[in-house]
Every structure is written in structure tokens, then in C-alpha cells.
C-alpha atoms as a PDB file:
ATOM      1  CA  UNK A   1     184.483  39.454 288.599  1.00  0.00           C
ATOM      2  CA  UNK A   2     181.349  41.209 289.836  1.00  0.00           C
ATOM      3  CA  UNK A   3     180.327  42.156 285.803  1.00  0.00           C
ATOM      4  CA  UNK A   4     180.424  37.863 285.477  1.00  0.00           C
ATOM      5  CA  UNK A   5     178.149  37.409 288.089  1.00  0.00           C
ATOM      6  CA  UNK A   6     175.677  40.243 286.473  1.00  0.00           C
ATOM      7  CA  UNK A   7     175.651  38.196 283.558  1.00  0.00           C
ATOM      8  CA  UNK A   8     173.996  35.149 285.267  1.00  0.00           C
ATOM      9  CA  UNK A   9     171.272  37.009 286.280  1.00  0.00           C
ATOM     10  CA  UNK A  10     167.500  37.804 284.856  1.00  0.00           C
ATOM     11  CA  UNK A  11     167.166  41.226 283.454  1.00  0.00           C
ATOM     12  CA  UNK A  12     164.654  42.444 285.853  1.00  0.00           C
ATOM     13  CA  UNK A  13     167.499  42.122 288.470  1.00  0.00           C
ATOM     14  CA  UNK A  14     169.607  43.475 286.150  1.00  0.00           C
ATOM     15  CA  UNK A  15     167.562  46.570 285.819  1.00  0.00           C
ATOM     16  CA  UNK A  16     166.679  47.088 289.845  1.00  0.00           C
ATOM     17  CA  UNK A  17     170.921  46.981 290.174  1.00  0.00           C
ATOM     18  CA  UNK A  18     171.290  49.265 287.316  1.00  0.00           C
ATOM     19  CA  UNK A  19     168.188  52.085 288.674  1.00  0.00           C
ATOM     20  CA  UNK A  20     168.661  51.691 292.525  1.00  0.00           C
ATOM     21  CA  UNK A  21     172.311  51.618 292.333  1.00  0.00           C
ATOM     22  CA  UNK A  22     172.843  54.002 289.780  1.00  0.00           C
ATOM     23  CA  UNK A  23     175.317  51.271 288.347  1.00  0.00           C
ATOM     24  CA  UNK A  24     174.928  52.998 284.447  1.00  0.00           C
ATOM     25  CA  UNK A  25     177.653  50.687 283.176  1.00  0.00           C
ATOM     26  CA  UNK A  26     176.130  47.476 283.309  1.00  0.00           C
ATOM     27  CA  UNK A  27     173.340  48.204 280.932  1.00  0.00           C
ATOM     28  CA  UNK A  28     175.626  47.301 278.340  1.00  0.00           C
ATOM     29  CA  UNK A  29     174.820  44.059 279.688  1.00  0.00           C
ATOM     30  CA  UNK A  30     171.068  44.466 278.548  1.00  0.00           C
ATOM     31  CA  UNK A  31     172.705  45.830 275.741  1.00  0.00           C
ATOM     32  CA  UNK A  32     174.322  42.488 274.498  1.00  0.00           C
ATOM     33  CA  UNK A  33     171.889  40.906 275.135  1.00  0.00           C
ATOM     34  CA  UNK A  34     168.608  42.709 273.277  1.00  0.00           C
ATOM     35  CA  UNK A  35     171.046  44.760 270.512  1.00  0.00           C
ATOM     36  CA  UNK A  36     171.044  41.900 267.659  1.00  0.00           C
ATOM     37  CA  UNK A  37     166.882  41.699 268.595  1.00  0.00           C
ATOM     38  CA  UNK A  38     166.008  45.177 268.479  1.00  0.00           C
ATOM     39  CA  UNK A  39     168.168  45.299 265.693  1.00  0.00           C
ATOM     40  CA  UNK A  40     166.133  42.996 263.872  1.00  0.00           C
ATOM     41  CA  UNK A  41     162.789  44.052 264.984  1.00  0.00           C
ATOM     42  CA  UNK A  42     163.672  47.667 263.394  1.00  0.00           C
ATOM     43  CA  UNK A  43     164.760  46.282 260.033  1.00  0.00           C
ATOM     44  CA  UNK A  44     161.695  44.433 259.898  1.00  0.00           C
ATOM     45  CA  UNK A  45     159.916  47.900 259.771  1.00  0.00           C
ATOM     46  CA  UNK A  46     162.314  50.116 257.641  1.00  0.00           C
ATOM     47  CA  UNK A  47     163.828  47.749 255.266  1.00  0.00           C
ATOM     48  CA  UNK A  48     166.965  49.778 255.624  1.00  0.00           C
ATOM     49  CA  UNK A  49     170.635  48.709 257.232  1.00  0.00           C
ATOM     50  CA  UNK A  50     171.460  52.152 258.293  1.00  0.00           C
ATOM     51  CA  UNK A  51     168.195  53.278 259.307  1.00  0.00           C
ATOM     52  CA  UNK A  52     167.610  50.396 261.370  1.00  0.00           C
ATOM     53  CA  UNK A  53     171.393  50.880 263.291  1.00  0.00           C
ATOM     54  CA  UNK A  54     170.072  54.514 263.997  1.00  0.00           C
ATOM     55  CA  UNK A  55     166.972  53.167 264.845  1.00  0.00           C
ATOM     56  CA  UNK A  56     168.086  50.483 267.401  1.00  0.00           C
ATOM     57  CA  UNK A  57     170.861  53.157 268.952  1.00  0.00           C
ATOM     58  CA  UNK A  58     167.788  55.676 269.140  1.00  0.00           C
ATOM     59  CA  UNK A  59     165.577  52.444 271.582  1.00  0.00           C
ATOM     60  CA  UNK A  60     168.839  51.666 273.414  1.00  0.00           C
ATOM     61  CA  UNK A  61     168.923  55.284 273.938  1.00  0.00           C
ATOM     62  CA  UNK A  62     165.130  55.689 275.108  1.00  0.00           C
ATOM     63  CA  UNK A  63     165.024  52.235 276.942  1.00  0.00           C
ATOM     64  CA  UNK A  64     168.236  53.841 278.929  1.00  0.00           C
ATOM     65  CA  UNK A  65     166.283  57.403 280.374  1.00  0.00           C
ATOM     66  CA  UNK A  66     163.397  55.230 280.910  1.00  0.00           C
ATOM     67  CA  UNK A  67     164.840  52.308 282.820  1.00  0.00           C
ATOM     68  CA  UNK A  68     163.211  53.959 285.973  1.00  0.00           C
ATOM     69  CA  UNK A  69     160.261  53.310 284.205  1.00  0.00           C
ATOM     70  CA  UNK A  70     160.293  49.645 283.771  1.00  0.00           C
ATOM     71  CA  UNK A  71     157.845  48.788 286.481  1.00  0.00           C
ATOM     72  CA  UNK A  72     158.073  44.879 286.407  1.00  0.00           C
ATOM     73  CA  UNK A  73     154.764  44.031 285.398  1.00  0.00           C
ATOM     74  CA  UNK A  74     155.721  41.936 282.903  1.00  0.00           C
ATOM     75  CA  UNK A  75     159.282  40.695 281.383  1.00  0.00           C
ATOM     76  CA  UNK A  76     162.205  43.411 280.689  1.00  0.00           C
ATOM     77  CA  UNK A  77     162.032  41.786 277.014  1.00  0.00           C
ATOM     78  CA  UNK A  78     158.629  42.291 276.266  1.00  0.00           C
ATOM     79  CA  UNK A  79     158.741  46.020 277.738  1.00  0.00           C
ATOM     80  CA  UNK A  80     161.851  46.644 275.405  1.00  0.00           C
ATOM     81  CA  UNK A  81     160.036  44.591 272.696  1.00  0.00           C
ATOM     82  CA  UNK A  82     157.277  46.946 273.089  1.00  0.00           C
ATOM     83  CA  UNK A  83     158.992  49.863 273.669  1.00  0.00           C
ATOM     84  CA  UNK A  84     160.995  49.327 270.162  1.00  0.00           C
ATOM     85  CA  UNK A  85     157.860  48.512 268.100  1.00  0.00           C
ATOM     86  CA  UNK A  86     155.958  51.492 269.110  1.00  0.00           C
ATOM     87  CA  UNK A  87     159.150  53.565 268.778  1.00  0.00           C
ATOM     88  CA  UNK A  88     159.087  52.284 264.687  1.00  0.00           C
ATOM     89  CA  UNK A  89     155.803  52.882 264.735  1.00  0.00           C
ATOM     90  CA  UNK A  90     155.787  56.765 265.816  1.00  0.00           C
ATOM     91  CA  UNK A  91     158.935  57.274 263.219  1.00  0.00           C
ATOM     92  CA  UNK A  92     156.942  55.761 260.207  1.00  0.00           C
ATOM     93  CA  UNK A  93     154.255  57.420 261.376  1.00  0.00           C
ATOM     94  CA  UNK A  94     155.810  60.628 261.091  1.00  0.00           C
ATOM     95  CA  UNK A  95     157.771  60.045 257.803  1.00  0.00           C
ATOM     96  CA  UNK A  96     154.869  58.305 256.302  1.00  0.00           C
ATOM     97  CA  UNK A  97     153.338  61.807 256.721  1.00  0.00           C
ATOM     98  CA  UNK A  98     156.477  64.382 256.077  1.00  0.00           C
ATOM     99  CA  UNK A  99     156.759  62.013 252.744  1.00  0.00           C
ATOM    100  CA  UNK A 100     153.207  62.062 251.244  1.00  0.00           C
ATOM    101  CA  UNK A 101     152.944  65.924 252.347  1.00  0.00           C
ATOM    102  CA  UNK A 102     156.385  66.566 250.166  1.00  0.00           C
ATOM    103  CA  UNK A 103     154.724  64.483 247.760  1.00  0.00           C
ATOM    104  CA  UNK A 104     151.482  66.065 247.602  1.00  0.00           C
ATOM    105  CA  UNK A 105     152.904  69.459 247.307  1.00  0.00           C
ATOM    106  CA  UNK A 106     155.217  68.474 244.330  1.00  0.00           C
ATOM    107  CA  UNK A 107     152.269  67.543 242.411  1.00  0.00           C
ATOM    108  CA  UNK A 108     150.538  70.564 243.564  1.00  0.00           C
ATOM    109  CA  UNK A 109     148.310  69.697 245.725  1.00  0.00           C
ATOM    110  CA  UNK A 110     148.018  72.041 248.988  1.00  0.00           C
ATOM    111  CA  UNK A 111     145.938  72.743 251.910  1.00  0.00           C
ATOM    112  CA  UNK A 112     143.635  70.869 253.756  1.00  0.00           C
ATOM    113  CA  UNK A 113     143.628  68.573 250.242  1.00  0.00           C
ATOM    114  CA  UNK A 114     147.151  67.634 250.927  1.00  0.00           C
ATOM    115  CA  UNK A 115     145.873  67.103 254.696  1.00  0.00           C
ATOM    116  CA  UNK A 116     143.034  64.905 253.478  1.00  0.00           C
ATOM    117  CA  UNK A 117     145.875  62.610 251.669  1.00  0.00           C
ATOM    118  CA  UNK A 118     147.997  61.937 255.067  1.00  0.00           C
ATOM    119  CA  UNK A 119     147.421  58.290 255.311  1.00  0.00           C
ATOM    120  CA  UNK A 120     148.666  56.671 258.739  1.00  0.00           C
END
């Protein structure tokens, strides 16, 4: 009955109940609500199905340890919404990198000329 009730109510309630009360299980209710949306905002980045599951768990799984975090200054959507764009960001940042290294080096390019062809 009480998990019916949580549904009817904004997520920056939501979020206070969940990080004062320690109540862990209803972020699922976030959950529902933001997975199809996150899910969607990570595709948009990796053009991948499988990567963009593992992506989504991966913000679901940051947005969780930093709930404390969320400070109310603005929606709980537009934090998460931020929180999962930069999170794309940072890992095709750092593949974009690990990828043109590996392919700099298999043309035999090395060094600080390999360095010079990081492109972010």
C-alpha cells in the first residue's frame, strides 16, 4: 500500500524518503520511471543495444551512490539527465582515445606522435 502512495509523488520527495530514510528499495521507483529515458539518451551516443543496456545499468548504478548528492537545485530529471550525458561523454571520451591509440600503434605510429593524434 505504502509503495502506491510513493508512486504519486514528485521525485524530489521520492529521493529525500529514499536518502533520509535509508528506504533503498523504492528507487526502483525512480527506476521505472527514468530506465526507458536513460536508456534512450545512451543509445543516442553509442549506437549500440548492448552497450547502451550496460550503459544505462552503469547511470542507475552511479545515480544510486550519489543520491545523497542530489541537492535539489533543480529537477531530479534534469540532474539524472545530466548525470547520464556526462557519464556517455567520459566513456567515449575514453574509448575514443584507447581506440585511435590501438589504431595509431597498428599503423606504427608511437610516442608523443600517437599522443598528438588523440582527438577528443
Amino acid at each position: 500500500m505504502f509503495k502506491r502512495k510513493l508512486k504519486n509523488i514528485s521525485d524530489e520527495e521520492l529521493v529525500k524518503i529514499i536518502v533520509e530514510k535509508k528506504r533503498h528499495d523504492d528507487f526502483g521507483i525512480l527506476y521505472d520511471r527514468y530506465a526507458e529515458k536513460v536508456y534512450h539518451k545512451c543509445i543516442s551516443f553509442v549506437k549500440d543495444v548492448d552497450l547502451a543496456q550496460d550503459l544505462a545499468h552503469d547511470v542507475f548504478l552511479k545515480t544510486f551512490l550519489n543520491l545523497a548528492k542530489f541537492e535539489g537545485k533543480s529537477k531530479f530529471s534534469t540532474w539524472l539527465y545530466s548525470l547520464t550525458y556526462n557519464f556517455c561523454i567520459d566513456y567515449l571520451r575514453k574509448n575514443n582515445k584507447t581506440m585511435i591509440y590501438t589504431a595509431a600503434n597498428s599503423i606504427g605510429v608511437s610516442g608523443s606522435k600517437a599522443i598528438a593524434n588523440i582527438v577528443y
